[in-house]
C-alpha atoms as a PDB file:
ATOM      1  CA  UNK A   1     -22.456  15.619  -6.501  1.00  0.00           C
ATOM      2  CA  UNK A   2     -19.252  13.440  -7.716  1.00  0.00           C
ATOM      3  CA  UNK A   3     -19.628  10.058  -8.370  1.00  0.00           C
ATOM      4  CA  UNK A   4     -17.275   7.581  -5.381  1.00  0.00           C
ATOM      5  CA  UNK A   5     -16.893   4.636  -6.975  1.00  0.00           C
ATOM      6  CA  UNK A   6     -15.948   1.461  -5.071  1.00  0.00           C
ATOM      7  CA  UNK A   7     -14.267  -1.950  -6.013  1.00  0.00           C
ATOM      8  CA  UNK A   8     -13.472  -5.446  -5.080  1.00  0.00           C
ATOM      9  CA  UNK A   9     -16.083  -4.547  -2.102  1.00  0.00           C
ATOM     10  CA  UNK A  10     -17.105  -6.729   0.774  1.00  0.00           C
ATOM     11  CA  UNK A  11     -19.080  -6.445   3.904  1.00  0.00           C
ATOM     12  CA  UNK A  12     -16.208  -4.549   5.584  1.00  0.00           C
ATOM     13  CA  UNK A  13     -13.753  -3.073   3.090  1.00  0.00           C
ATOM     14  CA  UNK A  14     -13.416  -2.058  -0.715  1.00  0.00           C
ATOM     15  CA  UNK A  15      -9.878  -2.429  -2.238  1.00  0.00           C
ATOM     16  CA  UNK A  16     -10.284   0.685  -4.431  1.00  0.00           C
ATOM     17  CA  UNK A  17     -12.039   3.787  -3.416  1.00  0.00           C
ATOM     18  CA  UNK A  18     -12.201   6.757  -5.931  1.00  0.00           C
ATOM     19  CA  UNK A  19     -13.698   9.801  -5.792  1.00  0.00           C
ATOM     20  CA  UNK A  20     -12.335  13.366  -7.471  1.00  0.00           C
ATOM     21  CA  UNK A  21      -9.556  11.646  -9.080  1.00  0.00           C
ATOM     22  CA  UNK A  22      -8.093  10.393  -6.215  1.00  0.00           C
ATOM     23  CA  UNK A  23      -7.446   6.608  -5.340  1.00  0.00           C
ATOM     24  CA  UNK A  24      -7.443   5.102  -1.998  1.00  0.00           C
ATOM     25  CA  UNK A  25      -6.313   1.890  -1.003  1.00  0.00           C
ATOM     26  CA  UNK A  26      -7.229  -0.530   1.186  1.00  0.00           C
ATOM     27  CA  UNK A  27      -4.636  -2.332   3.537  1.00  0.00           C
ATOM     28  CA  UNK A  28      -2.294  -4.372   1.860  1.00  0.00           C
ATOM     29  CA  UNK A  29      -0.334  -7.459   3.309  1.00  0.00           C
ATOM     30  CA  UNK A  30       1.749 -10.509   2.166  1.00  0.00           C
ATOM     31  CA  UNK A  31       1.845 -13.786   2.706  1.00  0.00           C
ATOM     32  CA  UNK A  32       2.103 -14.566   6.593  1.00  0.00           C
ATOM     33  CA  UNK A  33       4.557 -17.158   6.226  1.00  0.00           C
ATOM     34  CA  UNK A  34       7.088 -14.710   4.347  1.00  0.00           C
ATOM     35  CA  UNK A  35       9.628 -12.795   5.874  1.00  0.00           C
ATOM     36  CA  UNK A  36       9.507  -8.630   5.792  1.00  0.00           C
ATOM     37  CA  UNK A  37      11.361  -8.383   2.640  1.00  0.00           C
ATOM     38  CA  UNK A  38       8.892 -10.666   1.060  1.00  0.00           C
ATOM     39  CA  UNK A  39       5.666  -9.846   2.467  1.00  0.00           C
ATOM     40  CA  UNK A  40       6.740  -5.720   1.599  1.00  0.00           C
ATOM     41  CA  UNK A  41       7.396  -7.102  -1.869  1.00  0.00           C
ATOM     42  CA  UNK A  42       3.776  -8.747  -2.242  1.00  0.00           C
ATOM     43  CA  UNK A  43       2.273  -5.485  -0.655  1.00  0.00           C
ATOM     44  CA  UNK A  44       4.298  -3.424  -3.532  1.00  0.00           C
ATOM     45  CA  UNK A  45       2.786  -5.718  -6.325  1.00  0.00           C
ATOM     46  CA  UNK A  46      -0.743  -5.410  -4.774  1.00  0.00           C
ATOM     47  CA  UNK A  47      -0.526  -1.874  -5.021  1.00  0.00           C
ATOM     48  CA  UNK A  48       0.752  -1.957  -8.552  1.00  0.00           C
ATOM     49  CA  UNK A  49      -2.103  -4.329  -9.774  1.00  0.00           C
ATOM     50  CA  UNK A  50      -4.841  -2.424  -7.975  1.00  0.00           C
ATOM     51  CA  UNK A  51      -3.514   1.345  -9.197  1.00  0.00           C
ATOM     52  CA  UNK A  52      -3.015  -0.264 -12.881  1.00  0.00           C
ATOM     53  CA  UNK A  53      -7.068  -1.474 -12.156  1.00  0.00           C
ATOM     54  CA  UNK A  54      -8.265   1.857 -10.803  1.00  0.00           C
ATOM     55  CA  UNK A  55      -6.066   3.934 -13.879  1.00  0.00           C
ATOM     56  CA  UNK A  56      -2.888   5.157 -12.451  1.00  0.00           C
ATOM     57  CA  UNK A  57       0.821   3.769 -11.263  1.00  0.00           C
ATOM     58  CA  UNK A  58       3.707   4.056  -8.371  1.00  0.00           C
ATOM     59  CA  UNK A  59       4.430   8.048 -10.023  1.00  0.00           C
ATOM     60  CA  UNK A  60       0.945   9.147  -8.727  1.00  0.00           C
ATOM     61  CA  UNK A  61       1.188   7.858  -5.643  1.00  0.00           C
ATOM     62  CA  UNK A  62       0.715  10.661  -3.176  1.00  0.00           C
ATOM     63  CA  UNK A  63       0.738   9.640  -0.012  1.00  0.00           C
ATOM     64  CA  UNK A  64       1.702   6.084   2.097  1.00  0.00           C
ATOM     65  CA  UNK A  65       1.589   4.528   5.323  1.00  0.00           C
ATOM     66  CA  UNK A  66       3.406   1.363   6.392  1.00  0.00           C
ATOM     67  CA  UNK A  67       2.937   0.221   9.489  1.00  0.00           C
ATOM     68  CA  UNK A  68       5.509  -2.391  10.924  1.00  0.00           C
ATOM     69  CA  UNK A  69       4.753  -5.209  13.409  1.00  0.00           C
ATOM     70  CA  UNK A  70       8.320  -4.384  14.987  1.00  0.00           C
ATOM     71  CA  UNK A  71      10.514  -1.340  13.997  1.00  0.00           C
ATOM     72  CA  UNK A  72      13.206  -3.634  14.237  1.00  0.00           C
ATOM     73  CA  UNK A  73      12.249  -4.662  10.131  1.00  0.00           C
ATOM     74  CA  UNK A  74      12.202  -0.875   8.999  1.00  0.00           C
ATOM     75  CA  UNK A  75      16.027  -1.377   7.191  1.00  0.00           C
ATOM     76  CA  UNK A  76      14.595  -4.916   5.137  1.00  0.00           C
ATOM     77  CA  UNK A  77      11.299  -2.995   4.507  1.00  0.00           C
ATOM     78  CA  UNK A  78      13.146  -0.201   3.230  1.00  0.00           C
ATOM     79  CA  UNK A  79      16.133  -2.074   0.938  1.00  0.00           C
ATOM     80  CA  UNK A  80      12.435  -3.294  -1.192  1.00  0.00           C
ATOM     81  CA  UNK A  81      10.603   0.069  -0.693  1.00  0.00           C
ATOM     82  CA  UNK A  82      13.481   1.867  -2.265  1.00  0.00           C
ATOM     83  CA  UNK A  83      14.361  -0.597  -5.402  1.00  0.00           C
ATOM     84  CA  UNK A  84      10.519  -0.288  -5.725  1.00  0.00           C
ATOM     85  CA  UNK A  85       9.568   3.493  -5.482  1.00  0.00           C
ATOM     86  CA  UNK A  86      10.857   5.406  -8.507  1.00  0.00           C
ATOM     87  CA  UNK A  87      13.264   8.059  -8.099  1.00  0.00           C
ATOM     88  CA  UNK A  88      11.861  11.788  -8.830  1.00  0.00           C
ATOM     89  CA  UNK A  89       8.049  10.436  -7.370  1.00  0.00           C
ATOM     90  CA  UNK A  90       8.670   9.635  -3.761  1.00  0.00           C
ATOM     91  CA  UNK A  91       5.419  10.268  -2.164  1.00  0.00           C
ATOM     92  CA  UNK A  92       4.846  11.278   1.411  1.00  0.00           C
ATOM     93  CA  UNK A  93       5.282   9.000   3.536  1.00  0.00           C
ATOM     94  CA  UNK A  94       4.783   7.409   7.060  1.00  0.00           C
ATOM     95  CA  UNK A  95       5.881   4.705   9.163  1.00  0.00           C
ATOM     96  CA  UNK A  96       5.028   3.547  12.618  1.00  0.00           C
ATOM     97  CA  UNK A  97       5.256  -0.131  14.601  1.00  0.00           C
ATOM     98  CA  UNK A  98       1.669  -1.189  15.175  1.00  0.00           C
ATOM     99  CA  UNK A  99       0.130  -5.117  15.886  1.00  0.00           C
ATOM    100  CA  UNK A 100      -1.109  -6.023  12.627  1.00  0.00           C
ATOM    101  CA  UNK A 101      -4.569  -8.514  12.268  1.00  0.00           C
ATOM    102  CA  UNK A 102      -2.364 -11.174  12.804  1.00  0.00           C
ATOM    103  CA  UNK A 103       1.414 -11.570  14.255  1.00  0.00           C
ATOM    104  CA  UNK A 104       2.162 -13.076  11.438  1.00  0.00           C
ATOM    105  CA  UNK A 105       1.872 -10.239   9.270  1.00  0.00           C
ATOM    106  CA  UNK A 106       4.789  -7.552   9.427  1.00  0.00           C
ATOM    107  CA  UNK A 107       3.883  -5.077   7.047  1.00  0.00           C
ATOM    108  CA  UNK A 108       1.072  -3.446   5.991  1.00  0.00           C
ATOM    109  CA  UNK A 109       0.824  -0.426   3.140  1.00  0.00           C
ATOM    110  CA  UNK A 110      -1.743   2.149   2.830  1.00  0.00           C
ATOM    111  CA  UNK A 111      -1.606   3.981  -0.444  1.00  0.00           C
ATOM    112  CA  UNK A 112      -3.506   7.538  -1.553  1.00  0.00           C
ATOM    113  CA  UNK A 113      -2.691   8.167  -5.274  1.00  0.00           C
ATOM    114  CA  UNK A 114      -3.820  10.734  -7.962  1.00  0.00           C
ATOM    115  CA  UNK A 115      -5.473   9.178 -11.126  1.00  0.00           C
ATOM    116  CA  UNK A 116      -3.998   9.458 -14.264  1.00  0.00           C
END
């Protein structure tokens, strides 16, 4: 049987799930106060910090979900999303409108990456 390992776990959620050499990410968010731009930009370093922890980077991603609180942010989430993602690793992706836990939040990521 392979090993799942799980981090930064609490009663509800882990962060980091692994299991085959694959890496899957919890939710992120930003801050609720920021604007779309901003909170996508805290969301991108999230996922940076927790694929760095879990031994890969933003090349392995495979696949991600954003969900918007209002579609009408999907050209500010992108203008980050695209100075972010590097160019030659663009991984599927996804995007629908959705409420979010709070309506404050605009933008949440999902992220399903290969280890390195």
């Amino acid at each position: 049987m392979s090993t799942i390992t799980r981090m930064h776990g609490g009663p509800r959620m882990s962060q980091i799930v692994t299991h085959n050499g694959t890496i899957y990410l919890a939710g992120q968010v930003g801050n609720a106060t920021d604007d779309v731009a901003a909170q996508t930009q805290t969301c991108l370093d999230k996922i940076d910090a927790l694929l760095a922890e879990a031994g890969s980077d933003k090349t392995r991603i495979l696949q991600t979900v954003i969900w918007l609180a209002d579609m009408s942010d999907f050209a500010a989430m992108n203008d980050v999303w695209d100075a972010w993602v590097p160019e030659g690793h663009t991984p599927a992706r996804a995007c629908g409108e959705a409420k979010l836990a709070t309506p404050d939040y605009r933008v949440e990521f999902t992220v399903i990456a290969a280890q390195s």
